[in-house]
Protein backbone atom coordinates (compact mmCIF):
# COMPACT_ATOMS: atom_id res chain seq x y z
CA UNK A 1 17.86 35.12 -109.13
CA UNK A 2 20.25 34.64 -112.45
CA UNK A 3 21.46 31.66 -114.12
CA UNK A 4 23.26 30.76 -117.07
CA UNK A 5 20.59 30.81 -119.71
CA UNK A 6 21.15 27.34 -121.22
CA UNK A 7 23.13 25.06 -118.10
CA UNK A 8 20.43 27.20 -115.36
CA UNK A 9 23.49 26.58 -113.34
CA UNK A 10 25.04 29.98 -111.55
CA UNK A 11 27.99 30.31 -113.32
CA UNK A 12 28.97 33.53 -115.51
CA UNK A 13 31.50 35.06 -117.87
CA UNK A 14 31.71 37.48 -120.45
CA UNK A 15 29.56 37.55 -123.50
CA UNK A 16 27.30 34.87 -122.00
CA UNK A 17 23.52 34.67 -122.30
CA UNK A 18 21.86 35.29 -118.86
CA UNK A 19 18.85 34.41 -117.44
CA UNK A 20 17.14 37.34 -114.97
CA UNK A 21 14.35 36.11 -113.26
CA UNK A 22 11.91 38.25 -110.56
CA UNK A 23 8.72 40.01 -110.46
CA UNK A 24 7.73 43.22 -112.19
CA UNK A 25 10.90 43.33 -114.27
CA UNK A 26 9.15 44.65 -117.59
CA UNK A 27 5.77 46.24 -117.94
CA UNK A 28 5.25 43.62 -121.09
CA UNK A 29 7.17 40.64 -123.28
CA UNK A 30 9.02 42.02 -125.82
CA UNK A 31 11.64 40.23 -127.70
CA UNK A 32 14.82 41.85 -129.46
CA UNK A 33 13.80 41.92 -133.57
CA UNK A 34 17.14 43.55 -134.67
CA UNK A 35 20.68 43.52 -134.66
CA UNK A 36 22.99 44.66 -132.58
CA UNK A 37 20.73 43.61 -129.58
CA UNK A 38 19.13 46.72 -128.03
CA UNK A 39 20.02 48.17 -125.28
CA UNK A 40 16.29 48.95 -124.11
CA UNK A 41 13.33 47.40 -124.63
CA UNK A 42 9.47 48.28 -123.21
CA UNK A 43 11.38 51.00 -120.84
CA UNK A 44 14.00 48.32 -119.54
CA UNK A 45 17.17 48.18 -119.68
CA UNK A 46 20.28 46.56 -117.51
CA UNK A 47 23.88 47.06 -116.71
CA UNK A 48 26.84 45.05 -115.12
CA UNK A 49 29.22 46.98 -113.19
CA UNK A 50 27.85 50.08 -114.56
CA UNK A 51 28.52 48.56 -118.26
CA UNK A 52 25.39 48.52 -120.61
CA UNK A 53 24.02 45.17 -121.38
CA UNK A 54 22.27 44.19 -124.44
CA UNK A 55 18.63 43.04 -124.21
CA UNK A 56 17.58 39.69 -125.77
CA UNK A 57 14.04 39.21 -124.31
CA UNK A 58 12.09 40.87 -121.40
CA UNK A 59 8.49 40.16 -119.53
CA UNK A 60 7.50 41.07 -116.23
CA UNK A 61 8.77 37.54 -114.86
CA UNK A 62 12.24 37.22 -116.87
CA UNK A 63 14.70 38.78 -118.62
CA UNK A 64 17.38 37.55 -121.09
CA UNK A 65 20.57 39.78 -121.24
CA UNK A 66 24.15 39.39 -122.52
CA UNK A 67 26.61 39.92 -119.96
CA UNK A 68 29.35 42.45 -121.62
CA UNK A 69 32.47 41.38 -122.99
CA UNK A 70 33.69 43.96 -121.03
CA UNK A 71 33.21 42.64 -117.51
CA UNK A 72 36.24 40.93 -115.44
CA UNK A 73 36.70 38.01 -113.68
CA UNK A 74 35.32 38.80 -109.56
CA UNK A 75 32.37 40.43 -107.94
CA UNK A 76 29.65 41.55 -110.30
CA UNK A 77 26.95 43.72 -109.53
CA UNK A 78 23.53 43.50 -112.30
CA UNK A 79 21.33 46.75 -112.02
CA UNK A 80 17.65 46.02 -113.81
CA UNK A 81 16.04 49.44 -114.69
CA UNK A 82 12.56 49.30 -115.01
CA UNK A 83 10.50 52.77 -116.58
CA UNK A 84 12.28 54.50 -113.30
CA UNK A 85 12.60 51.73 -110.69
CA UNK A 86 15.47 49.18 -110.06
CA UNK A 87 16.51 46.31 -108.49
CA UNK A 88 19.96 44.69 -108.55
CA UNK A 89 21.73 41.57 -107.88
CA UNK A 90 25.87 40.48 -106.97
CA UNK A 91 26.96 37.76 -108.76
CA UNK A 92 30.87 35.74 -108.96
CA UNK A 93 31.65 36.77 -112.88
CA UNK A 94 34.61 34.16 -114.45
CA UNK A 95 36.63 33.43 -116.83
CA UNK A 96 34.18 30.79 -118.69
CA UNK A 97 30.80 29.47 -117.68
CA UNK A 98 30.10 26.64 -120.53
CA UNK A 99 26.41 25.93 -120.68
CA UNK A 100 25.11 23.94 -123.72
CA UNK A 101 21.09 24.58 -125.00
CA UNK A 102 18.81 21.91 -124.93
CA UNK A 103 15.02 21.46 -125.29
CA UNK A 104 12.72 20.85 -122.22
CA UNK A 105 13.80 17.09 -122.11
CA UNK A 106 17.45 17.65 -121.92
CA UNK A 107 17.67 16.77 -125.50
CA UNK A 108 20.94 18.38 -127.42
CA UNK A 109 19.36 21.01 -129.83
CA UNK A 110 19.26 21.68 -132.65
CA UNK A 111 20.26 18.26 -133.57
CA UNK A 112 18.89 15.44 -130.72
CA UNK A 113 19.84 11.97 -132.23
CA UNK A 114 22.56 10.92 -133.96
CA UNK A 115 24.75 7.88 -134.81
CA UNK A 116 28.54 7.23 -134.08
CA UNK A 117 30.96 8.90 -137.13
CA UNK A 118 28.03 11.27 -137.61
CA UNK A 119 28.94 15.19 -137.42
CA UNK A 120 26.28 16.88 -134.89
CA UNK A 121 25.84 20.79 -134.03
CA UNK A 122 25.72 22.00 -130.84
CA UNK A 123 24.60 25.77 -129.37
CA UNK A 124 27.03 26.58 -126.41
CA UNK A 125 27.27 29.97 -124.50
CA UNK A 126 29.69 31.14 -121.76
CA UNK A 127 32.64 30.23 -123.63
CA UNK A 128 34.20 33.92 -122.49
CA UNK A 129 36.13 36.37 -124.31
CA UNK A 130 37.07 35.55 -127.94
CA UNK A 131 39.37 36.03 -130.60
CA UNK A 132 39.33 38.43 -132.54
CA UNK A 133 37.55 40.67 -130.58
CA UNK A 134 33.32 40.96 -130.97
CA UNK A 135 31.60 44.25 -129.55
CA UNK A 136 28.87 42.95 -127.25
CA UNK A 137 25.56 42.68 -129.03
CA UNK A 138 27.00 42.02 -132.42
CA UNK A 139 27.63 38.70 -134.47
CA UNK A 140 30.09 38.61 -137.18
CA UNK A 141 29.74 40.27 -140.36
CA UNK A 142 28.22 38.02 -143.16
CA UNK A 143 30.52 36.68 -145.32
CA UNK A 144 33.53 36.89 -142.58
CA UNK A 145 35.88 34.16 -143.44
CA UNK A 146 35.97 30.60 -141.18
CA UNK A 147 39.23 31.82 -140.08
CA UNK A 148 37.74 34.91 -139.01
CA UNK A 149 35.05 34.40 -137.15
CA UNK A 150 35.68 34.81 -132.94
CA UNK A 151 36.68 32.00 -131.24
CA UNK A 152 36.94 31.54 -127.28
CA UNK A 153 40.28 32.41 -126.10
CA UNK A 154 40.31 29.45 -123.96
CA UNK A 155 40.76 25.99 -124.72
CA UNK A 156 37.33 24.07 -125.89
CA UNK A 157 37.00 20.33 -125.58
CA UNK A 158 33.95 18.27 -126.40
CA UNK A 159 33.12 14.53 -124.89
CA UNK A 160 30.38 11.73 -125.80
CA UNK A 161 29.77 9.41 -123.01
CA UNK A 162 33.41 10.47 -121.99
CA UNK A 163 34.98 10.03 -125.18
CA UNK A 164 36.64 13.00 -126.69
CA UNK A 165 34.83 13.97 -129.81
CA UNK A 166 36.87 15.66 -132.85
CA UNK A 167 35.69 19.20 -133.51
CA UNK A 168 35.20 20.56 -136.86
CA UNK A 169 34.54 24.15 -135.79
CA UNK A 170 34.06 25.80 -132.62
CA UNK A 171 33.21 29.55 -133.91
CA UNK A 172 30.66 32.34 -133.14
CA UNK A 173 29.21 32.33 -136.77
CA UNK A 174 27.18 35.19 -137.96
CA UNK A 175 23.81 35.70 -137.30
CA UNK A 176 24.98 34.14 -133.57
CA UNK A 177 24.40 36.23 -130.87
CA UNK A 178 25.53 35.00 -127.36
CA UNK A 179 25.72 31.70 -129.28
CA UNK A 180 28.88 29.81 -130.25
CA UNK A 181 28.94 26.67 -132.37
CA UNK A 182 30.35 23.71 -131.65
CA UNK A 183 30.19 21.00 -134.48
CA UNK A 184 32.02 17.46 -133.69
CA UNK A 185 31.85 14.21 -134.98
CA UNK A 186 30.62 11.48 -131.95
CA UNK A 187 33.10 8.83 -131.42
CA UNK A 188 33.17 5.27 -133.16
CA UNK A 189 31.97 3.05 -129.93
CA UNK A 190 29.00 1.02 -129.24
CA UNK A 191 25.89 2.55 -128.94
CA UNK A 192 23.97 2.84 -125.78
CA UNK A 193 20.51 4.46 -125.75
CA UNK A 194 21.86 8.15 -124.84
CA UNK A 195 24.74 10.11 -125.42
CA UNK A 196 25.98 12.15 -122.40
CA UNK A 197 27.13 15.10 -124.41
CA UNK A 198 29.92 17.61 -122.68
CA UNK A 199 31.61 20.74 -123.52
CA UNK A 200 34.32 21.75 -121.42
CA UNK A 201 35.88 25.78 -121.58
CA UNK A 202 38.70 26.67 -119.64
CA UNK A 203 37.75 24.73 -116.46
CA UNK A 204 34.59 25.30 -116.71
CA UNK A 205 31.77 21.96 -118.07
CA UNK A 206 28.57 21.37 -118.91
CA UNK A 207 26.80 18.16 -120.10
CA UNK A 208 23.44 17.26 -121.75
CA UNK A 209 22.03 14.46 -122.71
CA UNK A 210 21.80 13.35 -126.26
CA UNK A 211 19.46 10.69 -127.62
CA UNK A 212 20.97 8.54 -130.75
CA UNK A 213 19.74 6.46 -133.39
């Protein structure tokens, strides 16, 4: 099966982190150690629609591959080549497939408390295409400008509890691969214990939780 490598839910879109998961997909673990991401790693490599797809981790039970900015919106087909043999899977590609990363508890990461007026970080991917435009496997230059750096071309809101959150930057910054950042500030309100945390793309949402102090 695939999933959206940080919701887990089945939802897809361009540029977006996805989760592979079967047996005897890789002869070993290997992990990506350079950038751009390869586009083969211990033999294996993948492709969507006949489009290469960078390689961000591989083992015999799972495989982590970004899904090209190249694909379209529709029926998608993933072929997994592995030192001769393959496998493939159909999947329903979209426009955006928000999914935010969290730690094993459903804890927002990298930052998992935080108190009201405070400026938090988030990790999203899924957000879709962006603007300007990033060849798949690459993060931005070093040094690009704020204003520079890609941006989904759809519309990106964030919520606390279901209180829209101001956002300071939404960008792909460099280093980022298959990663956006959102940074917002959480909403003046009482506390409660946890935060539900939610990023919305297009129409596309996805919500952790987020503990606060």
């Amino acid at each position: 099966g695939v999933s959206n490598a940080a919701s887990s839910a089945p939802v897809f879109a361009p540029g977006m982190l996805m989760a592979v998961y079967g047996a005897n997909l890789a002869p070993a673990s290997a992990s990506a150690t350079i950038q751009p991401l390869p586009y083969s790693l211990q033999g294996v490599s993948a492709a969507v629609n006949g489009i290469s797809a960078p390689l961000w981790f591989v083992s015999p039970g799972q495989l982590n591959i970004q899904l090209p900015y190249e694909i379209t919106s529709g029926p998608a087909v993933l072929a997994v080549h592995n030192n001769g043999q393959i496998a493939s899977w159909v999947f329903p590609a979209g426009v955006a497939a928000p999914g935010i990363f969290a730690d094993a508890q459903q804890n927002l990461v990298p930052f998992s408390a935080g108190a009201a007026g405070q400026t938090v970080v988030a990790f999203i991917t899924g957000d879709g295409d962006v603007t300007p435009s990033l060849a798949t496997g690459t993060s931005p230059a070093s040094g690009t400008a704020l204003n520079r750096l890609p941006s989904s071309r759809q519309a990106v809101s964030v919520t606390v509890s279901g209180v829209t959150a101001k956002i300071a930057l939404n960008r792909i910054c460099p280093c980022l691969i298959v990663r956006a950042q959102a940074t917002f500030t959480k909403p003046e309100k009482p506390s409660p214990a946890v935060y539900h945390v939610g990023v919305t793309v297009g129409g596309g949402t996805d919500r952790h939780r987020d503990f606060c102090v």
